[in-house]
C-alpha atoms as a PDB file:
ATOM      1  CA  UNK A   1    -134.657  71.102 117.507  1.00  0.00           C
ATOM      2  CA  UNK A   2    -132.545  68.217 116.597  1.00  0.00           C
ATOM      3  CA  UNK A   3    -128.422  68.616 117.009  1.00  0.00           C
ATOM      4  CA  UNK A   4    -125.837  67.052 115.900  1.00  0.00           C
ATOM      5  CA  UNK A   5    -123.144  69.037 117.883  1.00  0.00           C
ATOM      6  CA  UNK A   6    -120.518  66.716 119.480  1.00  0.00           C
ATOM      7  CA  UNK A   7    -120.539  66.518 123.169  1.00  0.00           C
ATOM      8  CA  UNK A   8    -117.766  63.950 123.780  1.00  0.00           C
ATOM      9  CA  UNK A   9    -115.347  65.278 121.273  1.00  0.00           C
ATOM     10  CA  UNK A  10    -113.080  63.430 118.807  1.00  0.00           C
ATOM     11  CA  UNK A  11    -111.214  60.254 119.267  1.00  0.00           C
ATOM     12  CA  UNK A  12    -108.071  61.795 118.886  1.00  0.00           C
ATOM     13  CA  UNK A  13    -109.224  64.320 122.282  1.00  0.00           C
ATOM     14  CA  UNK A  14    -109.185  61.641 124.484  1.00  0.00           C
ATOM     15  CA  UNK A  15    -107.227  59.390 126.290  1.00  0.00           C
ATOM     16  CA  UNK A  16    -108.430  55.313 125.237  1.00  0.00           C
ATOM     17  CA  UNK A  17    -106.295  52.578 126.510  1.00  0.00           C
ATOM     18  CA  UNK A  18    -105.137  50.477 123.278  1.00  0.00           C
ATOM     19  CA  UNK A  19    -106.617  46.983 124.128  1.00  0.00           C
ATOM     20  CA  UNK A  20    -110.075  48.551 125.124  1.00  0.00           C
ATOM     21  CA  UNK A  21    -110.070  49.402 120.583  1.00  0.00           C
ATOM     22  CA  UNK A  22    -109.256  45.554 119.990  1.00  0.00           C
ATOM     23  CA  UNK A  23    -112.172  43.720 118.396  1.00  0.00           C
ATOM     24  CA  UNK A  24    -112.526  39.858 117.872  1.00  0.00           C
ATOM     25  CA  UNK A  25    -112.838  39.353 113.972  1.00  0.00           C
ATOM     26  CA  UNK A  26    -114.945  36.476 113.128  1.00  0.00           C
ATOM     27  CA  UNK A  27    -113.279  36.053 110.102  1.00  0.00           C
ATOM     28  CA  UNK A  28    -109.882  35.053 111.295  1.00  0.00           C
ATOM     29  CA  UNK A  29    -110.146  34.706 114.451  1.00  0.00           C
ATOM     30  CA  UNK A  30    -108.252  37.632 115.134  1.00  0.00           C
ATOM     31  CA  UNK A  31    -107.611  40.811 117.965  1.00  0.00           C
ATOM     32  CA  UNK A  32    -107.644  43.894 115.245  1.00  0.00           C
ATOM     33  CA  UNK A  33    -108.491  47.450 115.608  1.00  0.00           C
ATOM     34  CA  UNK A  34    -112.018  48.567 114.471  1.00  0.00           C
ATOM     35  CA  UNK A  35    -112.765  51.868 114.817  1.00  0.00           C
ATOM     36  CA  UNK A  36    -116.093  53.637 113.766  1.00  0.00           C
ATOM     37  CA  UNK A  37    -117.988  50.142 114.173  1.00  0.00           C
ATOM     38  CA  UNK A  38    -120.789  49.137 116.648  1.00  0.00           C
ATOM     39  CA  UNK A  39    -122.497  45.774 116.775  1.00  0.00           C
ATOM     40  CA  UNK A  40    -120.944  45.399 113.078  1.00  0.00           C
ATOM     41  CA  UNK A  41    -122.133  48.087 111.454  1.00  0.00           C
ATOM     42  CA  UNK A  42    -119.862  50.368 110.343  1.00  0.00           C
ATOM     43  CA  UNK A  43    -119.475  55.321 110.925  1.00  0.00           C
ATOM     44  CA  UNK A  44    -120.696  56.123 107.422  1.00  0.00           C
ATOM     45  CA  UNK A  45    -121.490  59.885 108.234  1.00  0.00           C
ATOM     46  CA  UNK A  46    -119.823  60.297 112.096  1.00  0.00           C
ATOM     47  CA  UNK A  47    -116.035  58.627 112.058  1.00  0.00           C
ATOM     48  CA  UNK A  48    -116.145  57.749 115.764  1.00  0.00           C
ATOM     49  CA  UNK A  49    -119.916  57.416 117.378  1.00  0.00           C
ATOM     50  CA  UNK A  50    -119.594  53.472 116.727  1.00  0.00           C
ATOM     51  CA  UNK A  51    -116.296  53.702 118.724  1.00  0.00           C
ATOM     52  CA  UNK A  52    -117.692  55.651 121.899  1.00  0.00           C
ATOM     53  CA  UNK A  53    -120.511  52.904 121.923  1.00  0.00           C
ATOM     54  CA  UNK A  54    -118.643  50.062 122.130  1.00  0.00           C
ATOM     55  CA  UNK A  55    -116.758  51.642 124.631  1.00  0.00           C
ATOM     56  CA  UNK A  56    -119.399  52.830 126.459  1.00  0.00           C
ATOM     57  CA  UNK A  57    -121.291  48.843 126.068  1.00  0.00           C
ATOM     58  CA  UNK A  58    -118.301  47.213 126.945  1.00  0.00           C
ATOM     59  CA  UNK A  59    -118.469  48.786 130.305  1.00  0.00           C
ATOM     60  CA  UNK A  60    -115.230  50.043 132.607  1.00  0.00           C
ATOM     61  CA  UNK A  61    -114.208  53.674 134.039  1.00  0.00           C
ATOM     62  CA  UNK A  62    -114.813  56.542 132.543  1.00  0.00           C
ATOM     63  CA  UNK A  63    -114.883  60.229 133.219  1.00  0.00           C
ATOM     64  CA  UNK A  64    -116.449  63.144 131.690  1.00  0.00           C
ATOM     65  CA  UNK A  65    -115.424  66.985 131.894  1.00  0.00           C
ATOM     66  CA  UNK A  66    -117.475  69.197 131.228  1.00  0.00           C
ATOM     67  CA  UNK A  67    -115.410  71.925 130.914  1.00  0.00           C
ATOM     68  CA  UNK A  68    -114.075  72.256 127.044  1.00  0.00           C
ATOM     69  CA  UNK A  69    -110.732  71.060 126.816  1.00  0.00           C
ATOM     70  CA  UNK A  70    -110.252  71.956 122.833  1.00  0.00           C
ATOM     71  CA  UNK A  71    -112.039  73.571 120.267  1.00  0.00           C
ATOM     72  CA  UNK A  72    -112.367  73.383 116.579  1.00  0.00           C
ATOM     73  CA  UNK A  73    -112.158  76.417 113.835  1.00  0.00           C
ATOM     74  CA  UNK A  74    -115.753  76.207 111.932  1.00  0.00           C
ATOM     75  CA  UNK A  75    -116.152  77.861 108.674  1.00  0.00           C
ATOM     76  CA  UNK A  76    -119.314  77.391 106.173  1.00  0.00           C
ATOM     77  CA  UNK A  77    -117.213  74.705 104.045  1.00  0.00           C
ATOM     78  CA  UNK A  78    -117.298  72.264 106.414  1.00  0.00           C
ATOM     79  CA  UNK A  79    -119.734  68.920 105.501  1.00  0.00           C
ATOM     80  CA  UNK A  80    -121.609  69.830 108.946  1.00  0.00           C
ATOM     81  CA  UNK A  81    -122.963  72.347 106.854  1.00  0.00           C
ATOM     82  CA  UNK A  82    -124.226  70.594 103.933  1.00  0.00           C
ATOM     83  CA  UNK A  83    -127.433  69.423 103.838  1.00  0.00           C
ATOM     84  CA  UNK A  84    -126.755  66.035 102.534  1.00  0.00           C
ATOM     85  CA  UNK A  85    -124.454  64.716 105.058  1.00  0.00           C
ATOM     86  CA  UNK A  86    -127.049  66.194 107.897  1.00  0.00           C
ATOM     87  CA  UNK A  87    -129.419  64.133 106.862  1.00  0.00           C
ATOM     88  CA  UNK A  88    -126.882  61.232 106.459  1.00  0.00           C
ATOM     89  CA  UNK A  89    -125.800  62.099 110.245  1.00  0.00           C
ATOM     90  CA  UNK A  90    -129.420  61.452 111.831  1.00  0.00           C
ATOM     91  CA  UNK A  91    -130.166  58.543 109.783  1.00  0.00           C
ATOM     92  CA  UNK A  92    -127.111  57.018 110.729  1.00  0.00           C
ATOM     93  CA  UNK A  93    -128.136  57.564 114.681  1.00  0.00           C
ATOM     94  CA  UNK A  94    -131.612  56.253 113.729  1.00  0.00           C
ATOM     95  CA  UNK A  95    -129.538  52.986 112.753  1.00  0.00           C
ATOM     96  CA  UNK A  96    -127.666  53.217 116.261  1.00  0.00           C
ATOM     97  CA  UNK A  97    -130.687  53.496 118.407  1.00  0.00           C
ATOM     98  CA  UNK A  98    -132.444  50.654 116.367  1.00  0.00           C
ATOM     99  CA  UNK A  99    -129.051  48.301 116.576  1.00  0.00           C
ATOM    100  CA  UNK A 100    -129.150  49.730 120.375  1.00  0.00           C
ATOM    101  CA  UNK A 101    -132.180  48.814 121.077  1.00  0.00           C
ATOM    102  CA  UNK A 102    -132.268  45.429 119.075  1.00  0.00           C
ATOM    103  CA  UNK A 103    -129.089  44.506 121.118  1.00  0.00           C
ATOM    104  CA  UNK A 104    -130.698  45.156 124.365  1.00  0.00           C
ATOM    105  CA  UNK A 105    -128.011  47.786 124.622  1.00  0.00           C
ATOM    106  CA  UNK A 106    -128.174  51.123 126.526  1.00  0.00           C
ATOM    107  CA  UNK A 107    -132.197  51.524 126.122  1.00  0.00           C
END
């Protein structure tokens, strides 16, 4: 079965040095902060996968614990929950895999 549970956790869980978030705009030229974007495409469902991507493409040191570290309160309200948005969370990593693989990226 497909899942869309959250393995590496929130941006706001982990420690991400500041320059490794700057992004070149083409537009003016530019250092800015661009967060939820990957290849140019911009998070419409997930807030942070296009982050972790480019910070997983653009290479560097990283390290992974498995052991939780935090947790989050679920209740049936959430948007995780409605159908809508589940649907707009696996097309949206349908788009990542295709951009992946169209990039030569990670595949």
């Amino acid at each position: 079965m497909f899942s869309i549970k959250n393995f590496l956790g929130e941006l706001s869980t982990c420690l991400i040095r500041k320059e490794n978030l700057l992004t070149f705009n083409p537009l003016t030229g530019e250092k800015m902060f661009d967060i939820g974007v990957f290849c140019g495409v911009k998070d419409v469902a997930y807030g942070d996968i296009g982050t972790w991507l480019n910070l997983f493409k653009a290479g560097g040191e990283c390290v992974f614990i498995k052991e939780a570290l935090n947790s989050y309160r679920s209740h049936p309200a959430q948007n995780t929950y409605d159908l809508s948005i589940r649907l707009r969370l696996i097309l949206e990593w349908l788009n990542y895999l295709t951009i992946a693989w169209l990039n030569n990226v990670f595949l």
